[in-house]
C-alpha atoms as a PDB file:
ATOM      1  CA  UNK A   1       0.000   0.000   0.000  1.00  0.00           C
ATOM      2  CA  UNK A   2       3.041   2.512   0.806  1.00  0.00           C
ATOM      3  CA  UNK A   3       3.939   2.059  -3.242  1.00  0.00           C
ATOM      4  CA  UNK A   4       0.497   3.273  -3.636  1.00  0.00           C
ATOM      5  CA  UNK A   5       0.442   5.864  -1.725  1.00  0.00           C
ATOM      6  CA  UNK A   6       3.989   6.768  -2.999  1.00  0.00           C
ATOM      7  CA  UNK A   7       2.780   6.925  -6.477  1.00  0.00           C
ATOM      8  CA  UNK A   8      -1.176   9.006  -5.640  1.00  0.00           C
ATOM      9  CA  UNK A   9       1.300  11.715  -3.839  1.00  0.00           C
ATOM     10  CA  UNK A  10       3.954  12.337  -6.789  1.00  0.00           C
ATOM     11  CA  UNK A  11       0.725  12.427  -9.210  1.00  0.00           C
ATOM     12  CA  UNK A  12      -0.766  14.927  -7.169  1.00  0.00           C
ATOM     13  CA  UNK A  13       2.432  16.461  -7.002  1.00  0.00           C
ATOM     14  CA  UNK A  14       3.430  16.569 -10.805  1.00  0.00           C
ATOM     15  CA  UNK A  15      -0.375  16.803 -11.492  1.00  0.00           C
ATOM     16  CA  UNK A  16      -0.518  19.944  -9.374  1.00  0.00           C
ATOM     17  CA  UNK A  17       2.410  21.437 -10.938  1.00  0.00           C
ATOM     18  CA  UNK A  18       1.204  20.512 -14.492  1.00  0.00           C
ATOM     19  CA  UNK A  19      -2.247  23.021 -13.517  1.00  0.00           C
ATOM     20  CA  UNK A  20       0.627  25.730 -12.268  1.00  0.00           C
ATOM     21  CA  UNK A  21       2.733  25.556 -15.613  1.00  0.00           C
ATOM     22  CA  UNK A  22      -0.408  25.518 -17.999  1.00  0.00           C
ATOM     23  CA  UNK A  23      -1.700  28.385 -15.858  1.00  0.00           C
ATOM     24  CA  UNK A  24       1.470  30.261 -15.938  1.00  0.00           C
ATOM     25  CA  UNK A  25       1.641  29.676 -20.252  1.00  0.00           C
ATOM     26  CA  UNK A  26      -2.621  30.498 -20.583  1.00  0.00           C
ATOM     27  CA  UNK A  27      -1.107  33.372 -18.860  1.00  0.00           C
ATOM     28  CA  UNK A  28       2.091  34.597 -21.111  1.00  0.00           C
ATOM     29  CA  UNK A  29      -0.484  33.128 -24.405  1.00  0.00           C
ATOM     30  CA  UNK A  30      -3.141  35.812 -22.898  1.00  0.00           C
ATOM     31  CA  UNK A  31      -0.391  38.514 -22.318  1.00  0.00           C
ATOM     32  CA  UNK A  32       1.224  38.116 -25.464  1.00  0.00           C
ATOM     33  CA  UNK A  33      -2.350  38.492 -27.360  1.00  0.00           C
ATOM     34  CA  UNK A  34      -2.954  41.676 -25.491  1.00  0.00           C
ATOM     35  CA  UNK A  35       0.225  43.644 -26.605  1.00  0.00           C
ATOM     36  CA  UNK A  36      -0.298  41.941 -30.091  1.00  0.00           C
ATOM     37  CA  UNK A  37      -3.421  43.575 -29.944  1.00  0.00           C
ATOM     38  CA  UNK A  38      -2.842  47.015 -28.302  1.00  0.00           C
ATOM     39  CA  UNK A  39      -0.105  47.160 -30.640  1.00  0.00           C
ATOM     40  CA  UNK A  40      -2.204  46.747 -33.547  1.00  0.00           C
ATOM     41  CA  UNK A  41      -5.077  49.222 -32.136  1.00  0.00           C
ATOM     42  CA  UNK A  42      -2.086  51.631 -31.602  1.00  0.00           C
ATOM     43  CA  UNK A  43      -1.202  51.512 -35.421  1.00  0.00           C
ATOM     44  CA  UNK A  44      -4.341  51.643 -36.457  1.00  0.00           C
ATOM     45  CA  UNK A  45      -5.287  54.948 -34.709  1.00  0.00           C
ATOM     46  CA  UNK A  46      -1.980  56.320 -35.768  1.00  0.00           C
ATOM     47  CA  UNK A  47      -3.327  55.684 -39.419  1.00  0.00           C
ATOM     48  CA  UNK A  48      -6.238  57.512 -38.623  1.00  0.00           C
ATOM     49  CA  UNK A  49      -4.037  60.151 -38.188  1.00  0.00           C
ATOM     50  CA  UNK A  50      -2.214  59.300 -41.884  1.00  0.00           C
ATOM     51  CA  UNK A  51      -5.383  59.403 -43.225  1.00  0.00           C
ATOM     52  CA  UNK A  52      -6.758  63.169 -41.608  1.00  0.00           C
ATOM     53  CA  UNK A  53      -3.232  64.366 -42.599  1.00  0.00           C
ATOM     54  CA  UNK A  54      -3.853  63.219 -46.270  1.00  0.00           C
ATOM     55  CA  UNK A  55      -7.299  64.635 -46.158  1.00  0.00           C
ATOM     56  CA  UNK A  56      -8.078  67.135 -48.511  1.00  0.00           C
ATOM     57  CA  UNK A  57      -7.928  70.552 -46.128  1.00  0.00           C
ATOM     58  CA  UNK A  58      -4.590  69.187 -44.516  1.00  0.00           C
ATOM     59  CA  UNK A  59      -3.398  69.009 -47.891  1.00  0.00           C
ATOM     60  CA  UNK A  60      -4.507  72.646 -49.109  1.00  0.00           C
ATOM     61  CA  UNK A  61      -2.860  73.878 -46.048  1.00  0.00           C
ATOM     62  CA  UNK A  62       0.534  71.944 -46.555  1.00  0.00           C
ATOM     63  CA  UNK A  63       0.040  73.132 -50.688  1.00  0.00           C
ATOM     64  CA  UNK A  64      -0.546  76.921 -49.842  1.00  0.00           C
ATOM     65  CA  UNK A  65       2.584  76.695 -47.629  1.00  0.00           C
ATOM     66  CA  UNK A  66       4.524  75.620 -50.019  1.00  0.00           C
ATOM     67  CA  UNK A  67       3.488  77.946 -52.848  1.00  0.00           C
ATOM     68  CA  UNK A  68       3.689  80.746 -50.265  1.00  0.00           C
ATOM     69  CA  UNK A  69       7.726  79.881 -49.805  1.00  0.00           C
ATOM     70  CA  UNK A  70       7.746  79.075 -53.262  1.00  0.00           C
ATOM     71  CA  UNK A  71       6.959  82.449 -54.250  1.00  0.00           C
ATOM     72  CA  UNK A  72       9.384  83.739 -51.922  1.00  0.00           C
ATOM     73  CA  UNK A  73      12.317  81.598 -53.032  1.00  0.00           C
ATOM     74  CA  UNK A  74      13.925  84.621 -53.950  1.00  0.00           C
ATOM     75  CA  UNK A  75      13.641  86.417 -50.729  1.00  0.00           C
ATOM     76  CA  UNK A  76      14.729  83.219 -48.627  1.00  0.00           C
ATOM     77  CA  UNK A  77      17.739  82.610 -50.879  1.00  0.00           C
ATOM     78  CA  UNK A  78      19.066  85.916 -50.797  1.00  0.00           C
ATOM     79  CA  UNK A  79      19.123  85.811 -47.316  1.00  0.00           C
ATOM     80  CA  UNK A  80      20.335  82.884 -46.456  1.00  0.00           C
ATOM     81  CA  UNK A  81      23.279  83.222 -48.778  1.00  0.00           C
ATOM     82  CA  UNK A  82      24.391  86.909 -47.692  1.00  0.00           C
ATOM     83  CA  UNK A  83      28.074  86.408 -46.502  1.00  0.00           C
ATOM     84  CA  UNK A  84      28.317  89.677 -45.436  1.00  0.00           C
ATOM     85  CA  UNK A  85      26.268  88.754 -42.075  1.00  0.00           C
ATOM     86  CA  UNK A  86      27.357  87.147 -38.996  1.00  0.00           C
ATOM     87  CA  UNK A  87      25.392  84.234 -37.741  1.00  0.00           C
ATOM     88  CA  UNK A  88      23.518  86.362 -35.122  1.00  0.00           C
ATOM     89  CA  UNK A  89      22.447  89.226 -38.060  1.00  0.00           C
ATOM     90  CA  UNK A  90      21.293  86.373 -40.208  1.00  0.00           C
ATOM     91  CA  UNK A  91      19.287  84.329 -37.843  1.00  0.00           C
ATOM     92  CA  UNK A  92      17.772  87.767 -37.128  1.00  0.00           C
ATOM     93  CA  UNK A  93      17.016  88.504 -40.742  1.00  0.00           C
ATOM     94  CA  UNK A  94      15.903  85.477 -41.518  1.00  0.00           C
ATOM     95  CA  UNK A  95      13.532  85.122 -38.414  1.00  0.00           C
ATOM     96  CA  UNK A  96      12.676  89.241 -39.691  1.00  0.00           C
ATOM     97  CA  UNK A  97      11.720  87.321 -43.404  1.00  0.00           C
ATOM     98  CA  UNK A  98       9.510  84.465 -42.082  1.00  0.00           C
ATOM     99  CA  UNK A  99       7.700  86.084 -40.146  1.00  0.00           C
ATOM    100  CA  UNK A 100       6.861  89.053 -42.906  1.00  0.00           C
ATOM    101  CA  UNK A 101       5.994  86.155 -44.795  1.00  0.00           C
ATOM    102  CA  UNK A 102       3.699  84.609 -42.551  1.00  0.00           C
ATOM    103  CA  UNK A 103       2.011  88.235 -42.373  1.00  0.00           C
ATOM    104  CA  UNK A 104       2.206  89.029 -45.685  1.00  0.00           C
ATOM    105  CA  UNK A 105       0.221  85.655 -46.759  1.00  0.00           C
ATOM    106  CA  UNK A 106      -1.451  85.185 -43.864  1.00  0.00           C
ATOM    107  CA  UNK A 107      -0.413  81.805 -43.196  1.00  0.00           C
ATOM    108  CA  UNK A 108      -0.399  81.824 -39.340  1.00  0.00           C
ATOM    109  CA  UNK A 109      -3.823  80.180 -39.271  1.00  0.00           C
ATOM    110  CA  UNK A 110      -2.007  77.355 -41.823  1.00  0.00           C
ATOM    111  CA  UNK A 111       0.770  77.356 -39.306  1.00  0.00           C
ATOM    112  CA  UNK A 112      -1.307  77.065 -36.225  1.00  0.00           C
ATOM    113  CA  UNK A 113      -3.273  74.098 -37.835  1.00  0.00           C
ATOM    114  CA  UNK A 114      -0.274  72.411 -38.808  1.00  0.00           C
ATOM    115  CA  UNK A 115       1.221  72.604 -35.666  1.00  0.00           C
ATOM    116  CA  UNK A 116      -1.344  71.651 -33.526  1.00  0.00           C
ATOM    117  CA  UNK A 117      -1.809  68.279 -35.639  1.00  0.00           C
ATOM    118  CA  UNK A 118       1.687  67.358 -35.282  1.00  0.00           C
ATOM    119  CA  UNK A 119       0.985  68.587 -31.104  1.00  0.00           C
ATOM    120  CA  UNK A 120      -1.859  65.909 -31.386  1.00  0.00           C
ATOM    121  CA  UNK A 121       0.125  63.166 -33.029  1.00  0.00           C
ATOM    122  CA  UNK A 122       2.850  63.713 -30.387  1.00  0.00           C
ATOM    123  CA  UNK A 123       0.353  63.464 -27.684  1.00  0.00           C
ATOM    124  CA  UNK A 124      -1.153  60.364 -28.745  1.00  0.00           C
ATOM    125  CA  UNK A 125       1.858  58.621 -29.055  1.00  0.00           C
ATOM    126  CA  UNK A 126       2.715  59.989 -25.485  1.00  0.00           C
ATOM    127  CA  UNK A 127       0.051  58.485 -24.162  1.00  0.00           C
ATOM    128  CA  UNK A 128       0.686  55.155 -25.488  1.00  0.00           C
ATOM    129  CA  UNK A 129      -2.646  55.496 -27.763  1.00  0.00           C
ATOM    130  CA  UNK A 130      -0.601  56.009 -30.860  1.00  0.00           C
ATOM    131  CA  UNK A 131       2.262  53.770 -32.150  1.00  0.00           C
ATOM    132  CA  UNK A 132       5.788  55.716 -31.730  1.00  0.00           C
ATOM    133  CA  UNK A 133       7.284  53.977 -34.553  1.00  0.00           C
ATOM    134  CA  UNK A 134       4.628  54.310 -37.418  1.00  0.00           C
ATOM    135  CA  UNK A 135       4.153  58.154 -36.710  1.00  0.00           C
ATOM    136  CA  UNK A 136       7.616  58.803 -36.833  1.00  0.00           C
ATOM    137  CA  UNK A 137       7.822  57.581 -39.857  1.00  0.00           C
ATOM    138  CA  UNK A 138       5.041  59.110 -41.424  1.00  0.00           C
ATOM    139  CA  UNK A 139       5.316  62.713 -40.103  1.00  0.00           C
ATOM    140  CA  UNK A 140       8.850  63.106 -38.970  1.00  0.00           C
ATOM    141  CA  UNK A 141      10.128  64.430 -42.440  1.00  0.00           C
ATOM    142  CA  UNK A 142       7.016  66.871 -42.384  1.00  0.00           C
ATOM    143  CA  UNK A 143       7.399  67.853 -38.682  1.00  0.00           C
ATOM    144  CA  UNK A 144      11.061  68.820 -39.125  1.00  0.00           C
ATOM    145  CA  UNK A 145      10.642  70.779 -42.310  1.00  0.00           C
ATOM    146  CA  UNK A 146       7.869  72.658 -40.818  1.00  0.00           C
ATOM    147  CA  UNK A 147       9.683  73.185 -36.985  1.00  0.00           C
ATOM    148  CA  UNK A 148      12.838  74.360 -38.975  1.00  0.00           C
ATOM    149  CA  UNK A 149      11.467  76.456 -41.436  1.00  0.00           C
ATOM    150  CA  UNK A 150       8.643  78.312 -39.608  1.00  0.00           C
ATOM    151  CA  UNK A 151      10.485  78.243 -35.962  1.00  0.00           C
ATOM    152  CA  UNK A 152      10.580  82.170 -36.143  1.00  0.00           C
ATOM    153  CA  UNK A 153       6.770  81.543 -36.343  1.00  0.00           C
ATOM    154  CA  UNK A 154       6.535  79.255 -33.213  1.00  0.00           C
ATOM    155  CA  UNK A 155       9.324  81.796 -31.445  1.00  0.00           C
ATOM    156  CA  UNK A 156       6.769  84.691 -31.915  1.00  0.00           C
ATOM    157  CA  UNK A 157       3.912  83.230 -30.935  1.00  0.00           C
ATOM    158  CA  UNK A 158       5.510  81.729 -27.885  1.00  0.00           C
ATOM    159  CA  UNK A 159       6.497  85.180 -26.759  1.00  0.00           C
ATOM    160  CA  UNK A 160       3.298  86.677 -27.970  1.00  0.00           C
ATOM    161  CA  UNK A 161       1.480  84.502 -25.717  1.00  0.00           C
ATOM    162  CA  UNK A 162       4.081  84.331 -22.628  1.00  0.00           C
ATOM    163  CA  UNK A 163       3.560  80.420 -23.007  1.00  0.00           C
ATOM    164  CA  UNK A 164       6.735  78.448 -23.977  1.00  0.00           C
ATOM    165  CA  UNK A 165       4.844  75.156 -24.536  1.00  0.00           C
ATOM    166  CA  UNK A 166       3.382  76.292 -28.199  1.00  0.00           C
ATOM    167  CA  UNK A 167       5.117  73.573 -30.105  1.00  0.00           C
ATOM    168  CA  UNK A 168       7.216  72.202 -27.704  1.00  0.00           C
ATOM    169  CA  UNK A 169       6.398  68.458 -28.391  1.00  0.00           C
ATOM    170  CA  UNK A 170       6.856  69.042 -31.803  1.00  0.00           C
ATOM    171  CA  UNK A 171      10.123  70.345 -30.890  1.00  0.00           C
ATOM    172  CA  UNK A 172      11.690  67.660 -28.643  1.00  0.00           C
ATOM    173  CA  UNK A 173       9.592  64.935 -29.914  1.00  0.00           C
ATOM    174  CA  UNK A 174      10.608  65.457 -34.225  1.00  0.00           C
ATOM    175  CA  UNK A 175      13.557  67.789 -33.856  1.00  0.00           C
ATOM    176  CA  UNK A 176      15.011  66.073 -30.251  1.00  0.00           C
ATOM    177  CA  UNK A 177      16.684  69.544 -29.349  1.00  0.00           C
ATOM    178  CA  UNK A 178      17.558  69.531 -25.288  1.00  0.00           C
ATOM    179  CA  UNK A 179      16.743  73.544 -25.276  1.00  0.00           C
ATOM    180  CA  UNK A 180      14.311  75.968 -26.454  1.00  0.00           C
ATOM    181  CA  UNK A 181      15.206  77.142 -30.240  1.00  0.00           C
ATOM    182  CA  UNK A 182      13.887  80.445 -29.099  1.00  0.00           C
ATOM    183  CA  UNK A 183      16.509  81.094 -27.127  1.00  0.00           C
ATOM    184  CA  UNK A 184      18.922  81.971 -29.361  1.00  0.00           C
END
């Protein structure tokens, strides 16, 4: 009977174990669904993003911006290639320019717009709602060419409206600067 016994308490034992490990793998199996799916829910809202951004008054917006600088070509040229200046007189000049520009075509609306998609985007992915990697990838070219070009823009208005944080996840998040491009 002591075989018996033996043999009922190691297949309890192994049998109790077996219930622990399948437990334990439903466990990692049910885990490993989950981020499967979040990260697919995550791309997918990021593509809703995409898809606004391709939309048809994102896309007149990013068009008149760019036949606004096209049109000043001349302008922007000139200025960035006068050797005569320092690089102190020419950021100033050139900060002067864009924002005449802006003015002049009344693109700060445009601007604003454009800015406070790529403000949305970042905050999405911030709060783990969007997918880092996919909106990178679609917007980071845009983001940059748009912080770089119309920073005089984002300068003004931060000073205009004594509130640094006007495009400041654009900034770090797309252009990854450790200090304010304001500042000089």
């Amino acid at each position: 009977m002591k075989k018996l016994e033996k043999y009922k308490a190691i297949s309890e034992f192994i049998n109790s174990w077996l219930k622990i490990v399948a437990v334990f793998a439903a466990g990692l199996f049910t885990v490993n669904e989950y981020f499967d799916h979040k990260e697919g829910e995550q791309v997918k809202l990021t593509l809703s993003y995409v898809e606004r951004y391709s939309s048809n008054k994102m896309l007149d917006i990013r068009n008149a911006l760019s036949m606004k600088l096209d049109e000043e070509n001349d302008a922007l040229v000139s200025t960035l290639s006068d050797s005569s200046l320092d690089a102190n007189e020419l950021q100033k000049k050139y900060d002067k320019l864009i924002l005449e520009i802006v003015k002049k075509h009344h693109l700060a609306i445009q601007l604003k717009t454009l800015i406070d998609f790529h403000e949305e985007v970042v905050l999405c992915v911030n709060s783990a709602l969007c997918n880092e990697q996919v909106a990178r990838d679609f917007f980071s070219a845009d983001a940059q060419e748009l912080f770089r070009g119309f920073y005089p823009f984002v300068c003004d208005e931060r000073r205009k409206w004594k509130n640094d944080k006007i495009g400041q996840r654009v900034e770090t998040f797309y252009i990854k600067t450790n200090s304010n491009v304001c500042l000089g």
